[in-house]
PDB file of N, CA and C in Angstrom:
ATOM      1  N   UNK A   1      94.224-141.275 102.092  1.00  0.00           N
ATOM      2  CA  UNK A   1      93.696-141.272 103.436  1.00  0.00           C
ATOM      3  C   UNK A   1      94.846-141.590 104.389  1.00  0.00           C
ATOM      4  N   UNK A   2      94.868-140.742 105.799  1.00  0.00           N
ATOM      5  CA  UNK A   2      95.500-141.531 106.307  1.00  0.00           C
ATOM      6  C   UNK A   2      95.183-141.671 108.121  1.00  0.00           C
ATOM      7  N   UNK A   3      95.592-142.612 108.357  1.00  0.00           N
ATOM      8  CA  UNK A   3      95.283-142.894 109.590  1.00  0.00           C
ATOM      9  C   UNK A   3      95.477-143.002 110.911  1.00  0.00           C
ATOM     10  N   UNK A   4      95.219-142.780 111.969  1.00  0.00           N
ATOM     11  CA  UNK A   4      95.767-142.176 113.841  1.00  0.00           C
ATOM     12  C   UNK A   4      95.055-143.044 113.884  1.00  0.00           C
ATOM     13  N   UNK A   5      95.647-142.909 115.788  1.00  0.00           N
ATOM     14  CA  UNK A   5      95.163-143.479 116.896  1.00  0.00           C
ATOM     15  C   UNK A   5      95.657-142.830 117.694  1.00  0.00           C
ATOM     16  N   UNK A   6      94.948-142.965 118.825  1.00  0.00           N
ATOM     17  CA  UNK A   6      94.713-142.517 120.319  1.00  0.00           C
ATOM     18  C   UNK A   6      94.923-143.449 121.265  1.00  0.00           C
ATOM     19  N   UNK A   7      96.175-143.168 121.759  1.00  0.00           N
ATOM     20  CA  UNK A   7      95.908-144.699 123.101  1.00  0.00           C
ATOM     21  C   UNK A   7      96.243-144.015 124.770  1.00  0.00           C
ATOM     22  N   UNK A   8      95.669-144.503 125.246  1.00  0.00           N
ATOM     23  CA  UNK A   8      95.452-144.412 127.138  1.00  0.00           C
ATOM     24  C   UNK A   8      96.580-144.347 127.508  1.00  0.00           C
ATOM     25  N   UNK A   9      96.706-143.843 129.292  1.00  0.00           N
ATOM     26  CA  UNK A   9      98.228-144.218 129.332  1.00  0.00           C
ATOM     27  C   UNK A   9      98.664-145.071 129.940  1.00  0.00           C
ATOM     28  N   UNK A  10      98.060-146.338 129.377  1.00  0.00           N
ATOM     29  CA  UNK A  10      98.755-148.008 129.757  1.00  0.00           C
ATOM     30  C   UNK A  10      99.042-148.370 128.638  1.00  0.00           C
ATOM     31  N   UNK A  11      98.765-147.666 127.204  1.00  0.00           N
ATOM     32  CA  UNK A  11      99.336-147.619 125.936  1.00  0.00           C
ATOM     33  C   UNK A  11      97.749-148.698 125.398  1.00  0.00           C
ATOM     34  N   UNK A  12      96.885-148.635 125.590  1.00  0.00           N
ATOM     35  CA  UNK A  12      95.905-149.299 124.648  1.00  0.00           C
ATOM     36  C   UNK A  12      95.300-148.185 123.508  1.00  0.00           C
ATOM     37  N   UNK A  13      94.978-148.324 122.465  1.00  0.00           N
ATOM     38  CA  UNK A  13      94.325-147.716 121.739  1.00  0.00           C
ATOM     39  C   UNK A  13      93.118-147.534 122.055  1.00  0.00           C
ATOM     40  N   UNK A  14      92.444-146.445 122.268  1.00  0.00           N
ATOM     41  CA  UNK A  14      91.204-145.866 122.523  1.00  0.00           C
ATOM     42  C   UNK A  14      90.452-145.397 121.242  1.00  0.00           C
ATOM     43  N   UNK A  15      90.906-144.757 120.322  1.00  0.00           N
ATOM     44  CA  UNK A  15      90.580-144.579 119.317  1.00  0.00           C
ATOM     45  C   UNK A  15      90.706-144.600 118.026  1.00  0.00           C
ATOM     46  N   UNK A  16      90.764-144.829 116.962  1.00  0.00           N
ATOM     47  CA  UNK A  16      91.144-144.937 115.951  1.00  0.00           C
ATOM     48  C   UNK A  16      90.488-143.685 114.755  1.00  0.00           C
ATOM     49  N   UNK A  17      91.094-142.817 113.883  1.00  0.00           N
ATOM     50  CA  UNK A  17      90.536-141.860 113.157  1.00  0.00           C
ATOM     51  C   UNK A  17      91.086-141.821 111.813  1.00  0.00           C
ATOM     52  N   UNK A  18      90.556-141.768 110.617  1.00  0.00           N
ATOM     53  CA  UNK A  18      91.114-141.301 109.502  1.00  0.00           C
ATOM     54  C   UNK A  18      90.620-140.170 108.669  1.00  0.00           C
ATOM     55  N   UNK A  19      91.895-139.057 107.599  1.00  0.00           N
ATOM     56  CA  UNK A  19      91.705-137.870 107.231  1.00  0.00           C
ATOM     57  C   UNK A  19      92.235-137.802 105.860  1.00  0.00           C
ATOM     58  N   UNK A  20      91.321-137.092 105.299  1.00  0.00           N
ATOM     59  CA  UNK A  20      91.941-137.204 104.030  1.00  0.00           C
ATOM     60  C   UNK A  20      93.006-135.807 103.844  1.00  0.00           C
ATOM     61  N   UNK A  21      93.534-135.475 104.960  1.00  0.00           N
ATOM     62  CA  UNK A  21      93.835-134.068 104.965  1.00  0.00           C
ATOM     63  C   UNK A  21      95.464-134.954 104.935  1.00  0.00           C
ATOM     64  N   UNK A  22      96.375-134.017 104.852  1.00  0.00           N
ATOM     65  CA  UNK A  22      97.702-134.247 105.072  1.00  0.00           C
ATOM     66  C   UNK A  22      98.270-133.729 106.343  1.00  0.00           C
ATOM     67  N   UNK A  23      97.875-133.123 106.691  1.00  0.00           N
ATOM     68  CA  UNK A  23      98.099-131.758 108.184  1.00  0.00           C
ATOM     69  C   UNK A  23      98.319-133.621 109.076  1.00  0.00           C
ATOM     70  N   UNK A  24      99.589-133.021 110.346  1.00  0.00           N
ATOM     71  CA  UNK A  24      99.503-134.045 111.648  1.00  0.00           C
ATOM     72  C   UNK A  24      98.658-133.973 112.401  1.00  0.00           C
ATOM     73  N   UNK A  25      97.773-134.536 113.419  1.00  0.00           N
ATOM     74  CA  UNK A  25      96.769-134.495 113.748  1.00  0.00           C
ATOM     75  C   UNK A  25      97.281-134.837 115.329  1.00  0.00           C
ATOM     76  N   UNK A  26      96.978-133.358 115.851  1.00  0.00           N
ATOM     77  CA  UNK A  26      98.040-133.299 117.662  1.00  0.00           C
ATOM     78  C   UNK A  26      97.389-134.642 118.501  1.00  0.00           C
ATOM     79  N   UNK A  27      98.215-135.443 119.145  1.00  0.00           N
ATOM     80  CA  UNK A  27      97.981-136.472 120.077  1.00  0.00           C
ATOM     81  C   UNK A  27      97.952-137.622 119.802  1.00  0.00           C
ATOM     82  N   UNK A  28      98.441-137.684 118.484  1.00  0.00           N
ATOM     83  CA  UNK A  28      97.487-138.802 117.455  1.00  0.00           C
ATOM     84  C   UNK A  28      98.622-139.384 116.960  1.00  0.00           C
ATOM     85  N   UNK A  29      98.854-140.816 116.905  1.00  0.00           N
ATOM     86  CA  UNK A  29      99.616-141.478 116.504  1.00  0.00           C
ATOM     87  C   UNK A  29      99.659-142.144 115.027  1.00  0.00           C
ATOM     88  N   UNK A  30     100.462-141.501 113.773  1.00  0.00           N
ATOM     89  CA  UNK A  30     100.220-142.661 112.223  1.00  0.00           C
ATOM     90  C   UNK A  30      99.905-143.939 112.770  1.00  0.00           C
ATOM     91  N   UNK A  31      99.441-144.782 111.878  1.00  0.00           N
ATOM     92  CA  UNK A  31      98.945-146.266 111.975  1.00  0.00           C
ATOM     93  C   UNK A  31      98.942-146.658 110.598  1.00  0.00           C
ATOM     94  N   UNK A  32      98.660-147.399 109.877  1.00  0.00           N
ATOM     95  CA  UNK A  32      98.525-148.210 108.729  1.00  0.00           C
ATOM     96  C   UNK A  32      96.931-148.483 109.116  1.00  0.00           C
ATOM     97  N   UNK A  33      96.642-148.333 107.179  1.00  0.00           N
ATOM     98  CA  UNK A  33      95.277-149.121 106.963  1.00  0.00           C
ATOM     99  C   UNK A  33      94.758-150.218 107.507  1.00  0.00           C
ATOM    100  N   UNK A  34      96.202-150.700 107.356  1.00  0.00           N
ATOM    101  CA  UNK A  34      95.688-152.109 108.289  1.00  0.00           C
ATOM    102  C   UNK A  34      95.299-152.337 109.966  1.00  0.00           C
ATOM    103  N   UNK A  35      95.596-151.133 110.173  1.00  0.00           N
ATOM    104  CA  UNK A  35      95.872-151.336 111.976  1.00  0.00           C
ATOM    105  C   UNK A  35      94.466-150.884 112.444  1.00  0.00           C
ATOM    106  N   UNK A  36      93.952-149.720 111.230  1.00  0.00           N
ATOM    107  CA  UNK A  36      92.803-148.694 111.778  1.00  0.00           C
ATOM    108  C   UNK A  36      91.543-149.951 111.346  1.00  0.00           C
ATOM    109  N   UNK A  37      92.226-150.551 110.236  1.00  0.00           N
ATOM    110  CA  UNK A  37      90.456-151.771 109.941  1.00  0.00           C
ATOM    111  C   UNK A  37      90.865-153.195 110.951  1.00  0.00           C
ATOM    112  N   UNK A  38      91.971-153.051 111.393  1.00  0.00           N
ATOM    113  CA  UNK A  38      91.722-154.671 112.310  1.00  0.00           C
ATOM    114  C   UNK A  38      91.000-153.650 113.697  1.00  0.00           C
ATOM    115  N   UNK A  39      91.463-152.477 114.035  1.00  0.00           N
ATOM    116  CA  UNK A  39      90.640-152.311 115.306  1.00  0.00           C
ATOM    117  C   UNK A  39      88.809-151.960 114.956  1.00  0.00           C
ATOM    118  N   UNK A  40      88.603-151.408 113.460  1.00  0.00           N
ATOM    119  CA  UNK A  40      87.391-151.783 113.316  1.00  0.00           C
ATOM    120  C   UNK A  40      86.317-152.399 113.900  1.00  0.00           C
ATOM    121  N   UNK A  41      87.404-153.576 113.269  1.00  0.00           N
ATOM    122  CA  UNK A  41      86.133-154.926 112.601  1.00  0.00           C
ATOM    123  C   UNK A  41      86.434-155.404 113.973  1.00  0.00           C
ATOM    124  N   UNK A  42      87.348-155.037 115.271  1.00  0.00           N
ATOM    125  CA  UNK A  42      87.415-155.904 116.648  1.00  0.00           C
ATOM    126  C   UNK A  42      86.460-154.914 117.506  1.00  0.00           C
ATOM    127  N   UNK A  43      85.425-153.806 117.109  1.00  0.00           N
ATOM    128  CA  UNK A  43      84.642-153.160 117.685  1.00  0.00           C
ATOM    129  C   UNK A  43      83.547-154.572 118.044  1.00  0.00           C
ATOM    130  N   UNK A  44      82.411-154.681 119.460  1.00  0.00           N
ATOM    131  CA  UNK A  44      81.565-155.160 119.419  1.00  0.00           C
ATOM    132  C   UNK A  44      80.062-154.648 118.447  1.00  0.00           C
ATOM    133  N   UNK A  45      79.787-155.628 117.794  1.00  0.00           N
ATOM    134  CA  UNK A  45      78.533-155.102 117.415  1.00  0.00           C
ATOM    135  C   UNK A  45      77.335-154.822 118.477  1.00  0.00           C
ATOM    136  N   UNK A  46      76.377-153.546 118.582  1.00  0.00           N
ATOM    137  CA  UNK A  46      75.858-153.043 119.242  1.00  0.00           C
ATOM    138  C   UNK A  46      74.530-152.996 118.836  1.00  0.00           C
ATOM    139  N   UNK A  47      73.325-153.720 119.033  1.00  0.00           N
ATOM    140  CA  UNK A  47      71.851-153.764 118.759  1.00  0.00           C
ATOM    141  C   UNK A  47      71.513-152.537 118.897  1.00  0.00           C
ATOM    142  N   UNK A  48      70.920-152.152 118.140  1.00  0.00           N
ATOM    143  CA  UNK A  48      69.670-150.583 118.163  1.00  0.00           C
ATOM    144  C   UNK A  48      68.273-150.939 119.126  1.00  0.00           C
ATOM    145  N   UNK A  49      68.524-150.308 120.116  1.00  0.00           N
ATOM    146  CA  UNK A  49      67.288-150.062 121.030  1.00  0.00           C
ATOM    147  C   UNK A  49      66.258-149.858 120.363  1.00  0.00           C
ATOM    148  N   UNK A  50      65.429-150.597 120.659  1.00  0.00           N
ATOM    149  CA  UNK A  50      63.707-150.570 120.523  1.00  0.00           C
ATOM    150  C   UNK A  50      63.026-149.178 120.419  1.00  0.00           C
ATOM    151  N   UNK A  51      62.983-149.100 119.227  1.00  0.00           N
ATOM    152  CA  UNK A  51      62.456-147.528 119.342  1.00  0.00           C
ATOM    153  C   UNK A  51      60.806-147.391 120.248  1.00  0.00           C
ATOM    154  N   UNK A  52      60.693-146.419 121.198  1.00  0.00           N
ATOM    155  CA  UNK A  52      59.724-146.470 122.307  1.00  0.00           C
ATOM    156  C   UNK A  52      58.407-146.302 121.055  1.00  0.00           C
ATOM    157  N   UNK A  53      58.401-145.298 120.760  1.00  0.00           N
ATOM    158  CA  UNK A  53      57.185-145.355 120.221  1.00  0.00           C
ATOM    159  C   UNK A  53      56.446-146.317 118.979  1.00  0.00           C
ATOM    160  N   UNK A  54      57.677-147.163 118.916  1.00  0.00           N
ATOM    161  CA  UNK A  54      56.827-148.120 118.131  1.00  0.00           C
ATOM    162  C   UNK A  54      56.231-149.182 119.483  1.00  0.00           C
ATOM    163  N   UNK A  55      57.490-149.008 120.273  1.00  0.00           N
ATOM    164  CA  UNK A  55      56.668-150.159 121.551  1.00  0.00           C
ATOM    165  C   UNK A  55      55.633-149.556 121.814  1.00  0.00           C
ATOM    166  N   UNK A  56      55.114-148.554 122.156  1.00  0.00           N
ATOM    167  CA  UNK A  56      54.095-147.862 122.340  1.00  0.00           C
ATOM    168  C   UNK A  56      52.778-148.163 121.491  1.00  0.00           C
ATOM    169  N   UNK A  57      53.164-147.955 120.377  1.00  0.00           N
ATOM    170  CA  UNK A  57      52.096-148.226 119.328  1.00  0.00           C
ATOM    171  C   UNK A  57      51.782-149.839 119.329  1.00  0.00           C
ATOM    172  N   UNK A  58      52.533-150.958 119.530  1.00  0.00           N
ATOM    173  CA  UNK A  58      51.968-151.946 119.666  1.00  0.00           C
ATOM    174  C   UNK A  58      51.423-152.352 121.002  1.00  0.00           C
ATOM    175  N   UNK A  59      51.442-151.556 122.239  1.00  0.00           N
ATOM    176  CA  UNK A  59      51.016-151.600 123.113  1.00  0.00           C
ATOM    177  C   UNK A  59      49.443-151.111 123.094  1.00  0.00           C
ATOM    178  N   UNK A  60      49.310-149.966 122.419  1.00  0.00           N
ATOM    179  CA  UNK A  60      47.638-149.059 122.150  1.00  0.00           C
ATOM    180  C   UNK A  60      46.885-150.289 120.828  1.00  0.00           C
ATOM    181  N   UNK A  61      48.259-151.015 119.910  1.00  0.00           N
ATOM    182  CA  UNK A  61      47.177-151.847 119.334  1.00  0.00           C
ATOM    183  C   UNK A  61      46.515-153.075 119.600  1.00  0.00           C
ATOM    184  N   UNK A  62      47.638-153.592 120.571  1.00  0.00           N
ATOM    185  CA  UNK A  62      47.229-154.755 121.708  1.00  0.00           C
ATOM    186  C   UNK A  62      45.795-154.469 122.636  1.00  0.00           C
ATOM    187  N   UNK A  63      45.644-153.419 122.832  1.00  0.00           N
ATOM    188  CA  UNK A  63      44.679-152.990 124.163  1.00  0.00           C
ATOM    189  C   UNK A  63      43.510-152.343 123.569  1.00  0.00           C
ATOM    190  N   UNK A  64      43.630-152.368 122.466  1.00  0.00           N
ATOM    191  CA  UNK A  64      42.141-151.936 121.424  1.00  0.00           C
ATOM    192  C   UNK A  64      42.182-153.448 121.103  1.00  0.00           C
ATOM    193  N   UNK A  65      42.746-154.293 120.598  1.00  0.00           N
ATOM    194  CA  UNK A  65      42.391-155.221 120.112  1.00  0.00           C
ATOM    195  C   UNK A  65      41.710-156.349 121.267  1.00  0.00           C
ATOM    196  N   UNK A  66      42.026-155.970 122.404  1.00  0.00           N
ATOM    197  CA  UNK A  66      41.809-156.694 123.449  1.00  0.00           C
ATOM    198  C   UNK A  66      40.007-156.267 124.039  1.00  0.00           C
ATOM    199  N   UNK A  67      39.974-154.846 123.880  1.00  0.00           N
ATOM    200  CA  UNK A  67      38.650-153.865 123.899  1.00  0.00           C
ATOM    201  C   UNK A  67      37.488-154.389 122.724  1.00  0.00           C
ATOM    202  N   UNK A  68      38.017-154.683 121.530  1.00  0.00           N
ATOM    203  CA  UNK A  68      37.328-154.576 120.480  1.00  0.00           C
ATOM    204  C   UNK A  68      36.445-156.500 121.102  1.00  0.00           C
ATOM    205  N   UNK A  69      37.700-157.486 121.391  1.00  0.00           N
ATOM    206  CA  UNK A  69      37.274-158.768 121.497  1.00  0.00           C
ATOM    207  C   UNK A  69      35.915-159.085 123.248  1.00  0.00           C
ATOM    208  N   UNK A  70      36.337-158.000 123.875  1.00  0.00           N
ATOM    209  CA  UNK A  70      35.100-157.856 124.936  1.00  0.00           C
ATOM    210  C   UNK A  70      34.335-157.398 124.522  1.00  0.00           C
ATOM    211  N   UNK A  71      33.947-156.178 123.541  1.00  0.00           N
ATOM    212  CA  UNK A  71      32.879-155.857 122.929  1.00  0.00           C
ATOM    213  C   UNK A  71      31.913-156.856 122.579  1.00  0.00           C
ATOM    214  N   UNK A  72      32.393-158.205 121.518  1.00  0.00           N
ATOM    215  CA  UNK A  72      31.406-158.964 121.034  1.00  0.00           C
ATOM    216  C   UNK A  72      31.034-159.774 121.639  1.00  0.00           C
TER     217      UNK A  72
END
């Protein structure tokens, strides 16, 4: 495998990519294994949005359940 980066032009790394190909990869700077997993693991972890239709579905089961308790 081997590994690039992409950096801005204030020189930060923007991206990081690895290929199992040998070909140079235009724009793209070699890096070491090590360089492509420390910018990894320095990504923020990012929560998965609430999928709507489950909010949804506990919203229709809230409001039947709320229907069902005026009934009696």
């Amino acid at each position: 495998m081997k590994y690039w980066k992409r950096i801005d032009d204030e020189g930060n790394t923007t991206t990081v990519e690895s290929y199992s190909h040998k070909a140079e990869v235009a724009g793209a700077i070699k890096i070491t294994k090590k360089e492509y997993q420390a910018f990894i693991a320095a990504l923020p972890v990012i929560s998965p949005e609430p999928d709507p239709v489950e909010l949804w579905r506990d919203e229709v089961d809230r409001r039947l359940a709320n229907l069902e308790v005026k009934k009696t």
